[in-house]
C-alpha atoms as a PDB file:
ATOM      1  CA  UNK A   1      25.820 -22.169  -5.541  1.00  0.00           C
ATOM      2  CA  UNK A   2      27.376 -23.437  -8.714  1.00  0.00           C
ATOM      3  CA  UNK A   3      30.793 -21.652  -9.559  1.00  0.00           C
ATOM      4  CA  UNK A   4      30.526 -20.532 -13.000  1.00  0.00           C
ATOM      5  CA  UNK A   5      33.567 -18.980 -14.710  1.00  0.00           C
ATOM      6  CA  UNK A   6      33.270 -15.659 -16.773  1.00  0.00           C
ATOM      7  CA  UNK A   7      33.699 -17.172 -20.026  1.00  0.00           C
ATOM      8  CA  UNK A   8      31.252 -19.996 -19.351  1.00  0.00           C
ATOM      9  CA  UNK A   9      28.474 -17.466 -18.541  1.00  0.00           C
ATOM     10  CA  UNK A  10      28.830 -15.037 -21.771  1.00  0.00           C
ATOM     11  CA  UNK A  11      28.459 -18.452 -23.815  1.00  0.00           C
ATOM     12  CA  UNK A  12      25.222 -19.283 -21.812  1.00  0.00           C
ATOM     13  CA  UNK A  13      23.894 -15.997 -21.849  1.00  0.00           C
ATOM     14  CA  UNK A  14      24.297 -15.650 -25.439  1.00  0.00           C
ATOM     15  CA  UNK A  15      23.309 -19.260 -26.211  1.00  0.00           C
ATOM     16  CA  UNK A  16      20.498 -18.754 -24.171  1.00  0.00           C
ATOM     17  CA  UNK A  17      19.561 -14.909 -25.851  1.00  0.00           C
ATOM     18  CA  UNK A  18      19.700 -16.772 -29.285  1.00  0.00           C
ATOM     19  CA  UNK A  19      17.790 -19.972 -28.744  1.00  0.00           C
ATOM     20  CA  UNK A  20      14.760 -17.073 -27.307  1.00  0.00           C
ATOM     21  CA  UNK A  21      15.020 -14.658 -30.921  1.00  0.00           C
ATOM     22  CA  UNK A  22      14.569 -18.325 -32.846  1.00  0.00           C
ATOM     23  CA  UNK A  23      11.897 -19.301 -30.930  1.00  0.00           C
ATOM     24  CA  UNK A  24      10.440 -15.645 -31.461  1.00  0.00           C
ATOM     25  CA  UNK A  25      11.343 -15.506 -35.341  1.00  0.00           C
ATOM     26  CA  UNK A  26       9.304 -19.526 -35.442  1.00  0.00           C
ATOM     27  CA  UNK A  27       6.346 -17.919 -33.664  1.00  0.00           C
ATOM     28  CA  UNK A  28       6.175 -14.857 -36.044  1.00  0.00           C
ATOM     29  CA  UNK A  29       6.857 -16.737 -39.143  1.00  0.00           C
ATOM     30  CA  UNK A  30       3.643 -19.050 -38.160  1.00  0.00           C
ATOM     31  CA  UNK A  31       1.486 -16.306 -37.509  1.00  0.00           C
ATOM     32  CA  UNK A  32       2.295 -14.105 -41.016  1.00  0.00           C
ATOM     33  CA  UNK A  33       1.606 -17.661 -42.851  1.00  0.00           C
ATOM     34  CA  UNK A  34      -1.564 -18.326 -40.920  1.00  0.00           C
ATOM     35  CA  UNK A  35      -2.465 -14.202 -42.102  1.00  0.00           C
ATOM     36  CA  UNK A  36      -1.653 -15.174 -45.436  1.00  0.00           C
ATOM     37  CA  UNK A  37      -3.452 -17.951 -46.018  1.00  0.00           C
ATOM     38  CA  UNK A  38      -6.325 -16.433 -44.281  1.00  0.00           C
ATOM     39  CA  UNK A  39      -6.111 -13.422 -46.794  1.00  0.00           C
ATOM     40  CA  UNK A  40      -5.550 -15.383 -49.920  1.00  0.00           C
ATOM     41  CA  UNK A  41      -8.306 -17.598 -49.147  1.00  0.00           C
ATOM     42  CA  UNK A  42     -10.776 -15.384 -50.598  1.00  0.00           C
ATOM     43  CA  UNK A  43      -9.726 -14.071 -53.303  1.00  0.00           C
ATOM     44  CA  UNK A  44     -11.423 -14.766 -56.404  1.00  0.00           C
ATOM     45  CA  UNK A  45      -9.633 -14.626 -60.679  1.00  0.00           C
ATOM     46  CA  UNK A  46     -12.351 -14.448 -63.320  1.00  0.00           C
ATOM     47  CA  UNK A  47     -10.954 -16.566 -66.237  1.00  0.00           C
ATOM     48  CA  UNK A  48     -13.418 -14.622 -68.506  1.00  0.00           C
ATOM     49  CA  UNK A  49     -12.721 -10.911 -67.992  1.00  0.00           C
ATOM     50  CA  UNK A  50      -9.485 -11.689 -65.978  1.00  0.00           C
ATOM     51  CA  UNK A  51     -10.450  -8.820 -63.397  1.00  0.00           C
ATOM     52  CA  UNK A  52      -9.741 -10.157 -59.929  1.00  0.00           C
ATOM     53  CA  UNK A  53     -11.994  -9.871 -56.336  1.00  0.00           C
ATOM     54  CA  UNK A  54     -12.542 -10.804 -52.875  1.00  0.00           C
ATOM     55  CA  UNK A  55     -15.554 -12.909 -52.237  1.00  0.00           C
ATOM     56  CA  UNK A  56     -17.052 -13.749 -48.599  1.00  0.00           C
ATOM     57  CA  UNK A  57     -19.468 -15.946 -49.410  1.00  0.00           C
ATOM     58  CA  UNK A  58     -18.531 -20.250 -49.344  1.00  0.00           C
ATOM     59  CA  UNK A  59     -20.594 -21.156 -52.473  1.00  0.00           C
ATOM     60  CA  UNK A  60     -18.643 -23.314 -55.029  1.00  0.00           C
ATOM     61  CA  UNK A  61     -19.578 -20.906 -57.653  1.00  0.00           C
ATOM     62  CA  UNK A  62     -19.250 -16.920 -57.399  1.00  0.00           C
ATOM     63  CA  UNK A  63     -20.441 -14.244 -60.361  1.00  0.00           C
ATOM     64  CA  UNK A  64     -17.748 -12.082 -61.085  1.00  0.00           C
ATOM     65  CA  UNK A  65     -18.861  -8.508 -60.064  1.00  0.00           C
ATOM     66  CA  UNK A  66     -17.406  -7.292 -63.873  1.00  0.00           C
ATOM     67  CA  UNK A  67     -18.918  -9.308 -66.368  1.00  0.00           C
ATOM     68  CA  UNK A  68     -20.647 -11.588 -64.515  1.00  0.00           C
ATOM     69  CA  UNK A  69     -20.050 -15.110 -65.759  1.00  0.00           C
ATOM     70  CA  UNK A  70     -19.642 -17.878 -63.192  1.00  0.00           C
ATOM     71  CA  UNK A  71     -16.505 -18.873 -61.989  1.00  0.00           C
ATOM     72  CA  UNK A  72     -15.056 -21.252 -59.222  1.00  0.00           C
ATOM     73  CA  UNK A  73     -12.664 -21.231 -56.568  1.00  0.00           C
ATOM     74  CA  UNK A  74      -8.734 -21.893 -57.336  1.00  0.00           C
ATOM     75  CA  UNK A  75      -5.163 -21.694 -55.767  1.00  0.00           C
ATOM     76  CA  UNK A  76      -3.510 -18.893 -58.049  1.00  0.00           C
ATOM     77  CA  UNK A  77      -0.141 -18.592 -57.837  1.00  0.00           C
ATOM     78  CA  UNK A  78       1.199 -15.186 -57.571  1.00  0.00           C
ATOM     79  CA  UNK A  79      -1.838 -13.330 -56.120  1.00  0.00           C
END
């Protein structure tokens, strides 16, 4: 057995406890930007009406369910 003094084993146990919550607060950060993306992916601005949707479908060119003009697929900020 290794002899291990008080003091040393409160600063591994709490070395250890923190190194475990960062690992844990990586893993959930991943998985929330992985949701996010996944969510934000498709969603759909009409730059004629300015109305915004959610389209399933994985043509380059969706009809806006408002006014119906053709619009494409973009990265808008703020969504």
């Amino acid at each position: 057995m290794i002899p291990i003094t008080l003091s040393w084993f409160v600063c591994l146990y709490l070395a250890v406890f923190l190194a475990a919550i960062l690992i844990l607060w990586i893993g959930y950060e991943i998985i929330r930007k992985r949701k996010a993306n996944e969510t934000t992916r498709n969603r759909v601005f009409c730059r004629i009406c300015g109305s915004r949707y959610t389209e399933t479908s994985t043509d380059e060119l969706l009809i806006c369910p408002s006014c119906g003009s053709l619009n494409e697929r973009s990265a808008e900020e703020g969504f």
